[in-house]
C-alpha atoms as a PDB file:
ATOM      1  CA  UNK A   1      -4.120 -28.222   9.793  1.00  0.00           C
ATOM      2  CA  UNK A   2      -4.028 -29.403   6.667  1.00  0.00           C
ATOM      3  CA  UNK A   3      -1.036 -27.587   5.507  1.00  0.00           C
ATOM      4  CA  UNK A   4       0.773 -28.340   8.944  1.00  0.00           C
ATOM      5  CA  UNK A   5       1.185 -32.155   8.262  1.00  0.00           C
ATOM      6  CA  UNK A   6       2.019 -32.659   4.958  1.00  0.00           C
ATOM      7  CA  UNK A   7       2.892 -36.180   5.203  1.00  0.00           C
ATOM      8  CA  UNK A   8       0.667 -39.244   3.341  1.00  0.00           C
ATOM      9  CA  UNK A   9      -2.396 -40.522   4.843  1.00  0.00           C
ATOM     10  CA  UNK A  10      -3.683 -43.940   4.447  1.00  0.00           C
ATOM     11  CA  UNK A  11      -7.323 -43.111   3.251  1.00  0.00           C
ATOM     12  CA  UNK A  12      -7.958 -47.038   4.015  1.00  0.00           C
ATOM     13  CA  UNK A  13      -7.714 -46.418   7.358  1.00  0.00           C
ATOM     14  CA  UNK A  14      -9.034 -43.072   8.114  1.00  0.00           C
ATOM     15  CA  UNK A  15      -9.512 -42.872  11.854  1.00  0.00           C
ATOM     16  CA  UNK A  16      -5.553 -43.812  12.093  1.00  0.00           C
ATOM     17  CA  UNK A  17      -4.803 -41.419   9.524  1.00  0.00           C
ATOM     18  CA  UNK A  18      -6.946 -38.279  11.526  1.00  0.00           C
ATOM     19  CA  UNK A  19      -5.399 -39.446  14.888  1.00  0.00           C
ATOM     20  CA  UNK A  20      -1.199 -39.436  13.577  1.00  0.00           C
ATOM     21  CA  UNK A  21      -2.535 -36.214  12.239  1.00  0.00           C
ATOM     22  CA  UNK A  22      -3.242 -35.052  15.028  1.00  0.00           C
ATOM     23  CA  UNK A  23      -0.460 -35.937  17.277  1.00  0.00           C
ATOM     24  CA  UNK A  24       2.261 -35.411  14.963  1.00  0.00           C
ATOM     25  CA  UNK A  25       1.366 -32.239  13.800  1.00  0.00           C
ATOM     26  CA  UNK A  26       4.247 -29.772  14.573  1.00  0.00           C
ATOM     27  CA  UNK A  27       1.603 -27.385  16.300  1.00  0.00           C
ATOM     28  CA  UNK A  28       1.555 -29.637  19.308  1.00  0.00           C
ATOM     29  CA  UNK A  29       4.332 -29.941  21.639  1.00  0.00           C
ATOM     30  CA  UNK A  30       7.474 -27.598  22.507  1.00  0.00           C
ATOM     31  CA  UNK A  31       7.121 -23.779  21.394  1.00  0.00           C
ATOM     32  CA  UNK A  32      10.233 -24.358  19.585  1.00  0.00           C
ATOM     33  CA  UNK A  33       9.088 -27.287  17.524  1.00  0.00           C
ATOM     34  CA  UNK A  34       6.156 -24.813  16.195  1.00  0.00           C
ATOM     35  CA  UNK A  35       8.691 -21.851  16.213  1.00  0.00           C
ATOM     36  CA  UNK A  36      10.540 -23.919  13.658  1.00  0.00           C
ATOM     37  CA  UNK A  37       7.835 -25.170  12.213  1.00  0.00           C
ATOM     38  CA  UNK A  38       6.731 -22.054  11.098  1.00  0.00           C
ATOM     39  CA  UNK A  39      10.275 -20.760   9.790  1.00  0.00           C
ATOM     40  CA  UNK A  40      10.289 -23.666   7.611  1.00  0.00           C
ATOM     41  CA  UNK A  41       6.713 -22.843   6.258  1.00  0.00           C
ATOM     42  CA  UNK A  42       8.173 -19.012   5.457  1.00  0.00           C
ATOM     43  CA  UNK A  43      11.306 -20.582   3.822  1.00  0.00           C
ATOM     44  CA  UNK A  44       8.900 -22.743   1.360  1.00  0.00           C
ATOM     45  CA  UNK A  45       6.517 -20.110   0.750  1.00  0.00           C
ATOM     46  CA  UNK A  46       9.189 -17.601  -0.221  1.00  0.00           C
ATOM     47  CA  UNK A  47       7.044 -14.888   1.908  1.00  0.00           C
ATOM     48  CA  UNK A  48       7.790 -11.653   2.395  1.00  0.00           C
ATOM     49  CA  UNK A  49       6.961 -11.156   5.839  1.00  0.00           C
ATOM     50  CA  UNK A  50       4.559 -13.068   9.005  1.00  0.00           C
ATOM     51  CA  UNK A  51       1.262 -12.228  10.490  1.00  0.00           C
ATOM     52  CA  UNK A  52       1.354 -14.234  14.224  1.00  0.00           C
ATOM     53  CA  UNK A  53      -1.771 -13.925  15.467  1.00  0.00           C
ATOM     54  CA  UNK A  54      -2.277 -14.651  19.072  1.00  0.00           C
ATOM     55  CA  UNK A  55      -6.338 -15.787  20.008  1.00  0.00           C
ATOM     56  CA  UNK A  56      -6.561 -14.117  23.944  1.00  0.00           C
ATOM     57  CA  UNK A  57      -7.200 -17.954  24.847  1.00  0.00           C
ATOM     58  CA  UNK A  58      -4.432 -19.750  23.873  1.00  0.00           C
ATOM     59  CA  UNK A  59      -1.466 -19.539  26.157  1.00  0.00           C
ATOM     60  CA  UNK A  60       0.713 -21.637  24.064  1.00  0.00           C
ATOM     61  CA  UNK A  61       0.743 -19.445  21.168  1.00  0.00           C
ATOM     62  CA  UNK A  62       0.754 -16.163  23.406  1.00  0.00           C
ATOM     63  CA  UNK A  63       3.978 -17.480  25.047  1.00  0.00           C
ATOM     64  CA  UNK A  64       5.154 -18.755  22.020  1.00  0.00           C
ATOM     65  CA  UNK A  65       4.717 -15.258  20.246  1.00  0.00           C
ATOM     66  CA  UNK A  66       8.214 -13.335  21.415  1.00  0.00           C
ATOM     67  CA  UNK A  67      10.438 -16.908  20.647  1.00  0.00           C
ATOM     68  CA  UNK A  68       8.691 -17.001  16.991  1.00  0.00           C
ATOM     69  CA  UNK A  69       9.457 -13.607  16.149  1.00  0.00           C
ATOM     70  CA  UNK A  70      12.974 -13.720  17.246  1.00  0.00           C
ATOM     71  CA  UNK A  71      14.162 -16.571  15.257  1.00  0.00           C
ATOM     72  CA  UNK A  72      11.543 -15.335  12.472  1.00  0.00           C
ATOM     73  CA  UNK A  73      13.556 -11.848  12.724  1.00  0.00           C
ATOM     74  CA  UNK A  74      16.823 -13.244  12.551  1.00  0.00           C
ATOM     75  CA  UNK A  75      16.440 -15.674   9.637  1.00  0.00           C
ATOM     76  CA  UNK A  76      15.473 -11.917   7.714  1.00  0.00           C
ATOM     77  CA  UNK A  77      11.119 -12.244   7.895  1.00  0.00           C
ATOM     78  CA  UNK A  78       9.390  -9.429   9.476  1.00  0.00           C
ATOM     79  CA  UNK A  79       6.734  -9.874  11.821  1.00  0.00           C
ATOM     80  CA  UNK A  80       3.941  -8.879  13.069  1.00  0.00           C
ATOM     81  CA  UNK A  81       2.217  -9.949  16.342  1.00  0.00           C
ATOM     82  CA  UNK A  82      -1.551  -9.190  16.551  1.00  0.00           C
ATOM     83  CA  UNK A  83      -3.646 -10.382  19.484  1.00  0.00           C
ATOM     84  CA  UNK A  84      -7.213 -10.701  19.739  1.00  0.00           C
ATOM     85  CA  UNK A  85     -10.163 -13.164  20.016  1.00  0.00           C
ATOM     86  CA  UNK A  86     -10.441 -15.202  17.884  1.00  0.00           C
ATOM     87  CA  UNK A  87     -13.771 -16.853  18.845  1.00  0.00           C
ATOM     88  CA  UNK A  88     -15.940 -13.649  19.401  1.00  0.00           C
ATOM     89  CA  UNK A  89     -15.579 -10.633  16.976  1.00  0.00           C
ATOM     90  CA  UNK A  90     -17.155  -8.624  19.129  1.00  0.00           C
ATOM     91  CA  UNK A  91     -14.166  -8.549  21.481  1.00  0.00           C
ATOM     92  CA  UNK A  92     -11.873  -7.175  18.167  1.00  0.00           C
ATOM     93  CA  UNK A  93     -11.297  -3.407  17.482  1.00  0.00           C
ATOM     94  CA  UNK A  94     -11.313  -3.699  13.652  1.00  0.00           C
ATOM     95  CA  UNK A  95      -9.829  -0.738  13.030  1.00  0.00           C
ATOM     96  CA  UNK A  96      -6.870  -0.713  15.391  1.00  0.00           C
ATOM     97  CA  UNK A  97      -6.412  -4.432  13.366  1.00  0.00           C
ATOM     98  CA  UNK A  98      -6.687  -3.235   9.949  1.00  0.00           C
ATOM     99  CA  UNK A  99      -4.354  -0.056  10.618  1.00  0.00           C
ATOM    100  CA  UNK A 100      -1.637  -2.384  12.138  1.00  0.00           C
ATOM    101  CA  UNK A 101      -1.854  -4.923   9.199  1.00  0.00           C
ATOM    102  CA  UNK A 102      -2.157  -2.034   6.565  1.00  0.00           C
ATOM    103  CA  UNK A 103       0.969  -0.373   8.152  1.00  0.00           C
ATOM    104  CA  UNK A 104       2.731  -3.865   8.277  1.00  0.00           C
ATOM    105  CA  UNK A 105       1.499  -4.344   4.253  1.00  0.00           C
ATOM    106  CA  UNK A 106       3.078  -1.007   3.812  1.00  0.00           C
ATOM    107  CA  UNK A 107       6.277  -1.484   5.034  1.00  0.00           C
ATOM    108  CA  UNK A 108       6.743  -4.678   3.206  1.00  0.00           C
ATOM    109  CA  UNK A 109       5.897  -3.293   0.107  1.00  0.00           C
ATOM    110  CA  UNK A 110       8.463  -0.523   0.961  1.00  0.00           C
ATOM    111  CA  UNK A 111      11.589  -3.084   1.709  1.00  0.00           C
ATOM    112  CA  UNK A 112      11.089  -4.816  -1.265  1.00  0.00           C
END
């Protein structure tokens, strides 16, 4: 979360500082405010491509996923969508995870 609000805090009031973090940070609200959120993030970082990962759990970010990766797409960022849960590893296939990533690694390396 840290990197999500990037605005000062006012360490002489911490508590007020944690809680405007917390309610202004562009991960809460609309699916399009994190959608854009998250374009402007892969604008600043220069990166090459997007890992979205999706915990089973969260039904924002598994509704969000399809709206994120279309304006991702379209502004030129690749993306890939992996799902799983994030809580328990147990409930992860490892492999099926690291041959999707290693693919998507592959093909970013490729378009270059």
């Amino acid at each position: 979360m840290n990197y999500d609000f990037l605005e000062e805090s006012d360490e002489n009031a911490p508590y007020d500082a944690l809680a405007r973090k917390l309610i202004r940070n562009p991960m809460n609200g609309r699916g399009q405010r994190r959608s854009e959120h998250i374009l402007n993030l892969a604008k600043k970082l220069k990166a090459h491509g997007v890992v979205y990962f999706c915990h089973w759990g969260c039904k924002q970010t598994l509704g969000n996923a399809r709206l994120t990766s279309e304006r991702l797409q379209k502004a030129g960022y690749p993306v890939l969508i992996l799902d799983g849960d994030g809580c328990d590893h147990n409930n992860i296939n490892d492999g099926q995870m690291i041959t999707k990533l290693q693919a998507f690694l592959e093909m970013l390396e490729t378009n270059r």
